[in-house]
C-alpha atoms as a PDB file:
ATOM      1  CA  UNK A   1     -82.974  22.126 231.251  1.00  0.00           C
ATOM      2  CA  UNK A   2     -80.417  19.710 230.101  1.00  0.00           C
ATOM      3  CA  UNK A   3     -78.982  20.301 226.541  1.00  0.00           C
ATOM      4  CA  UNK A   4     -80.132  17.471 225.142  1.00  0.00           C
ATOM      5  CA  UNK A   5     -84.131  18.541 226.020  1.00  0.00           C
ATOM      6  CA  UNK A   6     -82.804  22.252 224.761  1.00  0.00           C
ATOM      7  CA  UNK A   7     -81.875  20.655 221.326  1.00  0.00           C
ATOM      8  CA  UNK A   8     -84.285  18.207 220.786  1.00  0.00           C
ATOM      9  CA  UNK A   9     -87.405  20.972 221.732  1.00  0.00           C
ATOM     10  CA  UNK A  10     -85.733  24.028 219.309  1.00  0.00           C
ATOM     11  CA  UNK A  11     -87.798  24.637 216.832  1.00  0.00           C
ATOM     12  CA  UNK A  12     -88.507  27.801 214.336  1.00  0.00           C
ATOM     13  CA  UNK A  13     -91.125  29.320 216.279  1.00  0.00           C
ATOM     14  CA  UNK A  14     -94.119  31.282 214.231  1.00  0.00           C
ATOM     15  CA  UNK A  15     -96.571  32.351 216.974  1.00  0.00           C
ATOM     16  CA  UNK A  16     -95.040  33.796 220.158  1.00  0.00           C
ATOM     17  CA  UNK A  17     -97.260  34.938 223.202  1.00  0.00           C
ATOM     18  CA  UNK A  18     -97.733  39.351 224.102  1.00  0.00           C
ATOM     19  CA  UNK A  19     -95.959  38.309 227.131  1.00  0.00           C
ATOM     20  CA  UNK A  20     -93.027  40.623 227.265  1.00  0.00           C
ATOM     21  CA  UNK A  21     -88.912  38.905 227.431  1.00  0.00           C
ATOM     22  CA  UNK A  22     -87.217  41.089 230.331  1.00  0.00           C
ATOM     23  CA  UNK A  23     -83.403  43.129 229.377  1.00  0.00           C
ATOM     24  CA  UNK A  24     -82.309  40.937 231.917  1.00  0.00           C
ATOM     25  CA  UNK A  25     -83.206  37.572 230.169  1.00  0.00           C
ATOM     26  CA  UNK A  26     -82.078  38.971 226.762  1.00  0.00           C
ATOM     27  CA  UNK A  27     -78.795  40.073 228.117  1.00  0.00           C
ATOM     28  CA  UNK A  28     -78.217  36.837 230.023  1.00  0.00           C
ATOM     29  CA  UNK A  29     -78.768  34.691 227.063  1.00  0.00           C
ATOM     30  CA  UNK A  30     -76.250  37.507 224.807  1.00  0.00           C
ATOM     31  CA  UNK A  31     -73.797  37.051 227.882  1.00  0.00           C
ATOM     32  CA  UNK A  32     -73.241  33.469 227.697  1.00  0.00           C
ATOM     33  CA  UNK A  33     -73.613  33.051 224.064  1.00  0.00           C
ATOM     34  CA  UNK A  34     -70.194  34.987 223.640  1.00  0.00           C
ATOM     35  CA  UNK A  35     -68.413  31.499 224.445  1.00  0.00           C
ATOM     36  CA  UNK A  36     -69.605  30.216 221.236  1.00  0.00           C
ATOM     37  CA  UNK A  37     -66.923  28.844 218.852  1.00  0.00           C
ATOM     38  CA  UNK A  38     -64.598  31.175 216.463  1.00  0.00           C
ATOM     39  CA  UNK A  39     -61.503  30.491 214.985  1.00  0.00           C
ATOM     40  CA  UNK A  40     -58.805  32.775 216.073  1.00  0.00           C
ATOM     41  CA  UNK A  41     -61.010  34.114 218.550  1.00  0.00           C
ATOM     42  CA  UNK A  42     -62.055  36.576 215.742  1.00  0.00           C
ATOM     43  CA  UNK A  43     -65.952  36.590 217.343  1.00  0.00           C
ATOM     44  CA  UNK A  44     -67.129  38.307 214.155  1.00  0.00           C
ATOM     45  CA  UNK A  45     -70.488  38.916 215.158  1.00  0.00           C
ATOM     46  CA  UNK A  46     -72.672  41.937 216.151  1.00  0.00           C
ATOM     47  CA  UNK A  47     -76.121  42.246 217.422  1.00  0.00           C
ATOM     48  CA  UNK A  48     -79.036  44.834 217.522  1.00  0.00           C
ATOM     49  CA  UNK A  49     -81.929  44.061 219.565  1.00  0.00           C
ATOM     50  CA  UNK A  50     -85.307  45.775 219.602  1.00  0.00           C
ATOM     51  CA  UNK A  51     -88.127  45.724 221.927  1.00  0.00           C
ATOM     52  CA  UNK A  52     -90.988  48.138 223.262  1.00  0.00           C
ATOM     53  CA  UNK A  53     -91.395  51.132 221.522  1.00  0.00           C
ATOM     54  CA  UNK A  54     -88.776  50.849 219.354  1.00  0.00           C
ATOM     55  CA  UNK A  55     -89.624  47.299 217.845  1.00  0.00           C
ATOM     56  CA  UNK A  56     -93.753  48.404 217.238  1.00  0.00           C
ATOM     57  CA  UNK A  57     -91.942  51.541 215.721  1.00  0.00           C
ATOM     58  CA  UNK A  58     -89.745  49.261 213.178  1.00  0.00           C
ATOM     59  CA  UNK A  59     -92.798  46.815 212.708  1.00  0.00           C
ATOM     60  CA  UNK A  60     -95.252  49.832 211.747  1.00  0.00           C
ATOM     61  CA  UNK A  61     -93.141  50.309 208.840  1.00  0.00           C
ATOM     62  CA  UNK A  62     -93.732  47.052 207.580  1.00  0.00           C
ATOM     63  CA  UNK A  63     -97.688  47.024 208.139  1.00  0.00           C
ATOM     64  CA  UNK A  64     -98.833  47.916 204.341  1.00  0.00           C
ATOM     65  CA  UNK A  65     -96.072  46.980 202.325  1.00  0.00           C
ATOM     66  CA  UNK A  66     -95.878  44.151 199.900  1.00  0.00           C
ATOM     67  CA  UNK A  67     -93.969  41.019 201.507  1.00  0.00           C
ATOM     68  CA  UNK A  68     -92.869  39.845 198.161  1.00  0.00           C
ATOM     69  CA  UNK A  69     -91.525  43.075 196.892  1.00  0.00           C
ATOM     70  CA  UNK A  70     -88.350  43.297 199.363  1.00  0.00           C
ATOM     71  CA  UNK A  71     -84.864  44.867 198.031  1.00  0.00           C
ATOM     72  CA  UNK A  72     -82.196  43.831 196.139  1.00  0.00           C
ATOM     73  CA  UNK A  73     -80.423  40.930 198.492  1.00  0.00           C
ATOM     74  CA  UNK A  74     -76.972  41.072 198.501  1.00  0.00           C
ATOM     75  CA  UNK A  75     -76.237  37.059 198.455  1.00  0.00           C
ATOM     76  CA  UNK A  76     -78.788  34.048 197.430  1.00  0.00           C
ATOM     77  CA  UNK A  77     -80.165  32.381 200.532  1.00  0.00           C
ATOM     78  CA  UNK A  78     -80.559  29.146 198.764  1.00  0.00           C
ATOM     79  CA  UNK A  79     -78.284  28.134 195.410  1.00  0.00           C
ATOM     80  CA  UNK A  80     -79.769  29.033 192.091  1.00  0.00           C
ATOM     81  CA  UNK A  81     -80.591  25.625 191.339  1.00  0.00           C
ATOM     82  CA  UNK A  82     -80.853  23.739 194.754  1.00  0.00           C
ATOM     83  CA  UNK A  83     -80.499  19.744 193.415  1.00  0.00           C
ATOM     84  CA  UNK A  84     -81.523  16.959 195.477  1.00  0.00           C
ATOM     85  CA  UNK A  85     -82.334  15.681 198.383  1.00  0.00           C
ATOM     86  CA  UNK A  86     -82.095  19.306 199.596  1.00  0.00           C
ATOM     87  CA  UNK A  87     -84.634  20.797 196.679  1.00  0.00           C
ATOM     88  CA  UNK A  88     -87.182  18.086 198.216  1.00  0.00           C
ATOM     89  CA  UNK A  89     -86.809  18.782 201.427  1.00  0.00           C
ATOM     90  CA  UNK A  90     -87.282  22.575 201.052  1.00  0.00           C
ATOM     91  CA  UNK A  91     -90.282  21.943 199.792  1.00  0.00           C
ATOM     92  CA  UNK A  92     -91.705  19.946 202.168  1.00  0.00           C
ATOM     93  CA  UNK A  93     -90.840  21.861 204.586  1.00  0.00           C
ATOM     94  CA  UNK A  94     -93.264  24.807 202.715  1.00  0.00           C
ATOM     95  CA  UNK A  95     -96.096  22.459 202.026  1.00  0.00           C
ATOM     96  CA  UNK A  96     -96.216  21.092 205.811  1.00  0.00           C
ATOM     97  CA  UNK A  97     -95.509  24.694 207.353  1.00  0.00           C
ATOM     98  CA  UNK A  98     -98.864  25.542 205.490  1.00  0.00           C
ATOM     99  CA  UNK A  99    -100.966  22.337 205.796  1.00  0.00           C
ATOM    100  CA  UNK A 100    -100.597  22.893 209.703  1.00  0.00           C
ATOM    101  CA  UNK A 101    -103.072  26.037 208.837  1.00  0.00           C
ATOM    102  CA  UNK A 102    -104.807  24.487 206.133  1.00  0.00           C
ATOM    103  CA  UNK A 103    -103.933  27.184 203.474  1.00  0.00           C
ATOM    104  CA  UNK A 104    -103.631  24.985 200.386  1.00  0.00           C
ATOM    105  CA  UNK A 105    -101.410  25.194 197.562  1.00  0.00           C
ATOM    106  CA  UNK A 106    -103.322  26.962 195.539  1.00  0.00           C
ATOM    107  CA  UNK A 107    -103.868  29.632 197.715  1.00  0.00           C
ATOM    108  CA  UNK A 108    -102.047  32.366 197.320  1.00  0.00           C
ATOM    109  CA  UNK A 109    -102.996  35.230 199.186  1.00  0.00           C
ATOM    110  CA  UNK A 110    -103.710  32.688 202.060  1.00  0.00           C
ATOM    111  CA  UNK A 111     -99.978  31.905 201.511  1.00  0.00           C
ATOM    112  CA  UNK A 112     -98.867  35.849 201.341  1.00  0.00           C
ATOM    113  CA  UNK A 113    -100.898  36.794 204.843  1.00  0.00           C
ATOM    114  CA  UNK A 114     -98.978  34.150 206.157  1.00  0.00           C
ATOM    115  CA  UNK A 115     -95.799  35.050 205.081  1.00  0.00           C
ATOM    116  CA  UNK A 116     -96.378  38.453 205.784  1.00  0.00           C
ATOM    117  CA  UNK A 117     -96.311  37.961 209.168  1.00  0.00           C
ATOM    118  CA  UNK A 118     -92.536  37.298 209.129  1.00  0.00           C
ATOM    119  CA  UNK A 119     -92.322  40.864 208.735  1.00  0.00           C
ATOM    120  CA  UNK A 120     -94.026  41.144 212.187  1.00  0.00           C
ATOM    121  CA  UNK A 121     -91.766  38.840 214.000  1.00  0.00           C
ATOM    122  CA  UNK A 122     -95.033  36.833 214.414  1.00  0.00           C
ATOM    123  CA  UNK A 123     -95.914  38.296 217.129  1.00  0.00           C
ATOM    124  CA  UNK A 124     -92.440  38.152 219.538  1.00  0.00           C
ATOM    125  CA  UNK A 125     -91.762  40.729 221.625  1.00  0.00           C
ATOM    126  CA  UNK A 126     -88.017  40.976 221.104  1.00  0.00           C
ATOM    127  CA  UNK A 127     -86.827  40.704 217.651  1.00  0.00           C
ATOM    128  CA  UNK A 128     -82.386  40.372 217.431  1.00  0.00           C
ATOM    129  CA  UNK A 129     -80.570  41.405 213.948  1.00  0.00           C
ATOM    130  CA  UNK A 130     -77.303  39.844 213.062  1.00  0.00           C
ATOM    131  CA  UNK A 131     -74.339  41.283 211.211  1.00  0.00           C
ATOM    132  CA  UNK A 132     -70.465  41.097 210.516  1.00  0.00           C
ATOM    133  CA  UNK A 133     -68.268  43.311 208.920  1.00  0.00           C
ATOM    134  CA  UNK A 134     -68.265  43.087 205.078  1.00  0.00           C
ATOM    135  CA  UNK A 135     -64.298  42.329 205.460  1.00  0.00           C
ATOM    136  CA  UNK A 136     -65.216  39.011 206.742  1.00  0.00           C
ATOM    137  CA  UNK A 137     -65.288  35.280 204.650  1.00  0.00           C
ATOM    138  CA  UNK A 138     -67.114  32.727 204.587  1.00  0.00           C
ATOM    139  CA  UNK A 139     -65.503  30.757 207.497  1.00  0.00           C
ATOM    140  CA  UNK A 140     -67.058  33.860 209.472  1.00  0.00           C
ATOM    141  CA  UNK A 141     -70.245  32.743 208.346  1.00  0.00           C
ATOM    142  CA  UNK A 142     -69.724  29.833 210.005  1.00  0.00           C
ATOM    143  CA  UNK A 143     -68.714  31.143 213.041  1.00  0.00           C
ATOM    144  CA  UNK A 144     -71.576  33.673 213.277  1.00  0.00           C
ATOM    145  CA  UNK A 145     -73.634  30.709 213.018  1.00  0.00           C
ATOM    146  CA  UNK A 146     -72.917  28.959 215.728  1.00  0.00           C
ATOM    147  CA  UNK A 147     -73.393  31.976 217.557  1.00  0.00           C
ATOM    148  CA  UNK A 148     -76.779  32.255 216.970  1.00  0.00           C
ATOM    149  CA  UNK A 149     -77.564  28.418 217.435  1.00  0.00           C
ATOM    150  CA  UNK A 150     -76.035  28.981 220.939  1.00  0.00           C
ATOM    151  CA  UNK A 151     -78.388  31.724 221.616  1.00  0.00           C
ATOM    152  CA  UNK A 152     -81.172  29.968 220.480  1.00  0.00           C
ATOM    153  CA  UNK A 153     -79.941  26.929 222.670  1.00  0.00           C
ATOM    154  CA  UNK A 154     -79.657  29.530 225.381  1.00  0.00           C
ATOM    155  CA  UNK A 155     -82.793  30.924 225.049  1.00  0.00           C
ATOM    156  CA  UNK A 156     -84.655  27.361 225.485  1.00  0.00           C
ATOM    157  CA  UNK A 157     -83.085  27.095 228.572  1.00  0.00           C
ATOM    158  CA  UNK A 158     -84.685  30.542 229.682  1.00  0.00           C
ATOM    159  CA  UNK A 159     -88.049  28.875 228.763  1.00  0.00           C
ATOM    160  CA  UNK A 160     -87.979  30.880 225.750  1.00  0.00           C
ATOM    161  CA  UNK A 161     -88.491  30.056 221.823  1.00  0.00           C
ATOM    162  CA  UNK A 162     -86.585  31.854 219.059  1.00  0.00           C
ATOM    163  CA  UNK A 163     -87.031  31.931 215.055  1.00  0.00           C
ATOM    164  CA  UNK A 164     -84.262  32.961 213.319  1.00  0.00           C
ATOM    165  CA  UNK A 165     -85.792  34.697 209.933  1.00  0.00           C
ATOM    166  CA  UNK A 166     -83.502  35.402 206.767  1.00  0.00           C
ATOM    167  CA  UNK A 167     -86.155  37.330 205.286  1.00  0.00           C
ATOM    168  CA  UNK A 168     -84.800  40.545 206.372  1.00  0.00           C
ATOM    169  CA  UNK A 169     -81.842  40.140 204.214  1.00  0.00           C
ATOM    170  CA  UNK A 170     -84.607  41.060 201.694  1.00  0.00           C
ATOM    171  CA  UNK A 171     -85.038  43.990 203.616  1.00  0.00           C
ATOM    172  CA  UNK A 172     -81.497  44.839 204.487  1.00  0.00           C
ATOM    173  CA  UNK A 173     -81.608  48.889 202.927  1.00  0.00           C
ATOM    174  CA  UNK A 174     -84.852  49.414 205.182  1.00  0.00           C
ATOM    175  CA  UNK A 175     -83.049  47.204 208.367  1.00  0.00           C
ATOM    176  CA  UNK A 176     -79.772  49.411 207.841  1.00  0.00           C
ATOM    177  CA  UNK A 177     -81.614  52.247 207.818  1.00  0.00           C
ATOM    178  CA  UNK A 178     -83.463  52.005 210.774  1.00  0.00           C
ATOM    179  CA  UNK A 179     -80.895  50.211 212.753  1.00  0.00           C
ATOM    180  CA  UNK A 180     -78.300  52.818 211.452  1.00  0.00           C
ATOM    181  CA  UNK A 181     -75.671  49.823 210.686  1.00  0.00           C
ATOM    182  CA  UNK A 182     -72.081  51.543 209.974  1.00  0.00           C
ATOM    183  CA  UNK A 183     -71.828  50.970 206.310  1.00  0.00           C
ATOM    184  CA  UNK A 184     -68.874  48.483 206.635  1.00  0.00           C
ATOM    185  CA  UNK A 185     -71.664  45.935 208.410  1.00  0.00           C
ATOM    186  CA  UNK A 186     -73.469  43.585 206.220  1.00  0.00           C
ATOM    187  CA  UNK A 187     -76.859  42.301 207.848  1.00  0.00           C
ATOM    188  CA  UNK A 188     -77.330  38.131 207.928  1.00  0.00           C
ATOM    189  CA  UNK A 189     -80.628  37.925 209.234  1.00  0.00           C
ATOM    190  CA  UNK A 190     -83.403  38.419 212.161  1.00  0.00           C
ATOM    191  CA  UNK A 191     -84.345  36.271 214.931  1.00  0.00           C
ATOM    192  CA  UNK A 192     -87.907  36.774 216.608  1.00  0.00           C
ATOM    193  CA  UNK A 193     -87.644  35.713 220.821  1.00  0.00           C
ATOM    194  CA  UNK A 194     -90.149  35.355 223.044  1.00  0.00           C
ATOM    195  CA  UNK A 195     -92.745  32.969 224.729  1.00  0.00           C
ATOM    196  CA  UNK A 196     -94.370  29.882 222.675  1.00  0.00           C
ATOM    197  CA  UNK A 197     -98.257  30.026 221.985  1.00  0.00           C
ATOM    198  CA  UNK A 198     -98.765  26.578 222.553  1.00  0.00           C
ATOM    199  CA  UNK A 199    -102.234  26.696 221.376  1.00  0.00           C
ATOM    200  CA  UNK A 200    -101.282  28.165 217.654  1.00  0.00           C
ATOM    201  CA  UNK A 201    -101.634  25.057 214.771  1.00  0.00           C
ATOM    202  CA  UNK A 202     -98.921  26.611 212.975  1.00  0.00           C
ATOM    203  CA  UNK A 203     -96.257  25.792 216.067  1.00  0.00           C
ATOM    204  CA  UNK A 204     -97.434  21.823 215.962  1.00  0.00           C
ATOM    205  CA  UNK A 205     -95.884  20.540 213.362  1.00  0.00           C
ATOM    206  CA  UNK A 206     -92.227  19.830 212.965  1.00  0.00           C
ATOM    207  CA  UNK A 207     -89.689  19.506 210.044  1.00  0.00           C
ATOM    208  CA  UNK A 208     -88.258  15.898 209.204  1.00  0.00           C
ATOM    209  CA  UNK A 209     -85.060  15.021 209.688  1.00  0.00           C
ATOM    210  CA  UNK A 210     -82.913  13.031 207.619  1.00  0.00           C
ATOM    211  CA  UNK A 211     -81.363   9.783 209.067  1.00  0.00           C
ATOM    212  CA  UNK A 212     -77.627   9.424 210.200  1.00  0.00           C
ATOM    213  CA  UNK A 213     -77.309   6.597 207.580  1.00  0.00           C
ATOM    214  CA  UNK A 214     -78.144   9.463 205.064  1.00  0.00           C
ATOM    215  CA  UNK A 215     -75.498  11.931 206.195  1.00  0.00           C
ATOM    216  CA  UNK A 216     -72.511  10.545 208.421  1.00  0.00           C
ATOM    217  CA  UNK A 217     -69.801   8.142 207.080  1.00  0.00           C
ATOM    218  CA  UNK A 218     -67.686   5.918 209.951  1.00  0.00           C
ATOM    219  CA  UNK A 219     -64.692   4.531 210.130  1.00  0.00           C
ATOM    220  CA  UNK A 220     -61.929   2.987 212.015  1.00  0.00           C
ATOM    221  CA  UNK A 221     -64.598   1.200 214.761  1.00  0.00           C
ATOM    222  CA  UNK A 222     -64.618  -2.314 215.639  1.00  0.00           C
ATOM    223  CA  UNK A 223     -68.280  -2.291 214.543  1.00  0.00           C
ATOM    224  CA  UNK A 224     -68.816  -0.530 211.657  1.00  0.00           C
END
């Protein structure tokens, strides 16, 4: 798969197939994601990974709990007041996610079954938790992202579809817990890996993207 098809066919995943993701692929795709970008070479980034028994172990602990009830997070995943266009697109993004399986607005406990199943890595059979020490900035934010955008990359390549899933830095005492993160290590967020069911509505749809006009400035070329 060229990167171009990898790119352009990434998506956030929400139904993945019981068709189990091998060590092998999991630790190929870890393996060549460590050339992703860091300044200084710093490579801030640490990963758990669950799967088999261990994974339906840390997923029974979420079966009867209340979604919305979570922890204390320990940074805002979106600003306070998120202005526009970005306020907009958010919620867009919501309304579409949920119009792909008809649960309507006004719907709520339609919307909290759905949600809930973040909490179940929809289904994946490998779920990966991110972290960096707490002594890190926010440049190292930046440079644990690209991390996981190069796994995710990586795992298209493997025929594989990932969902990366900041939910569970609502659930950070419980993940810590379970995980046993040293106490310097601050969790980011999950990812849920496996195989795409094709066949679920919810994995049909697709976000908009905004135009290059909107976003990138040029100068210095003959044409612009």
């Amino acid at each position: 798969m060229k990167l171009t098809e990898a790119v352009a066919t990434r998506f956030s995943a929400r139904a993945f197939l019981d068709r189990p993701v091998s060590r092998e692929q999991v630790l190929r795709i870890l393996d060549r994601a460590r050339q992703a970008p860091s300044g200084g070479n710093v490579q801030p980034w640490h990963v758990w990974v669950l799967a088999g028994k261990p994974l339906a172990d840390f997923k029974a602990r979420f079966v009867d709990v209340d979604p919305l009830a979570g922890e204390p997070a320990e940074f805002d995943i979106y600003p306070s007041k998120l202005k526009e266009p970005y306020r907009s697109r958010r919620f867009k993004c919501g309304e579409d996610l949920y119009a792909s399986i008809n649960v309507a607005r006004e719907d709520r406990a339609g919307r909290i079954r759905q949600y809930a199943k973040n909490l179940q890595f929809f289904g994946a059979p490998v779920a990966l938790f991110f972290a960096m020490d707490r002594s890190m900035g926010l440049p190292q934010w930046a440079h644990l992202g690209m991390f996981m955008q190069t796994i995710m990359l990586l795992a298209r390549e493997e025929g594989l579809h990932t969902c990366a899933q900041e939910v569970w830095s609502h659930w950070h005492e419980s993940v810590t817990e379970v995980l046993a993160l040293p106490e310097h290590m601050q969790l980011y967020c999950g990812m849920a890996i496996g195989y795409l069911d094709e066949e679920a509505p919810i994995n049909q749809w697709r976000t908009d993207r905004a135009p290059l006009e909107e976003f990138v400035t040029l100068r210095g070329f003959e044409d612009s």
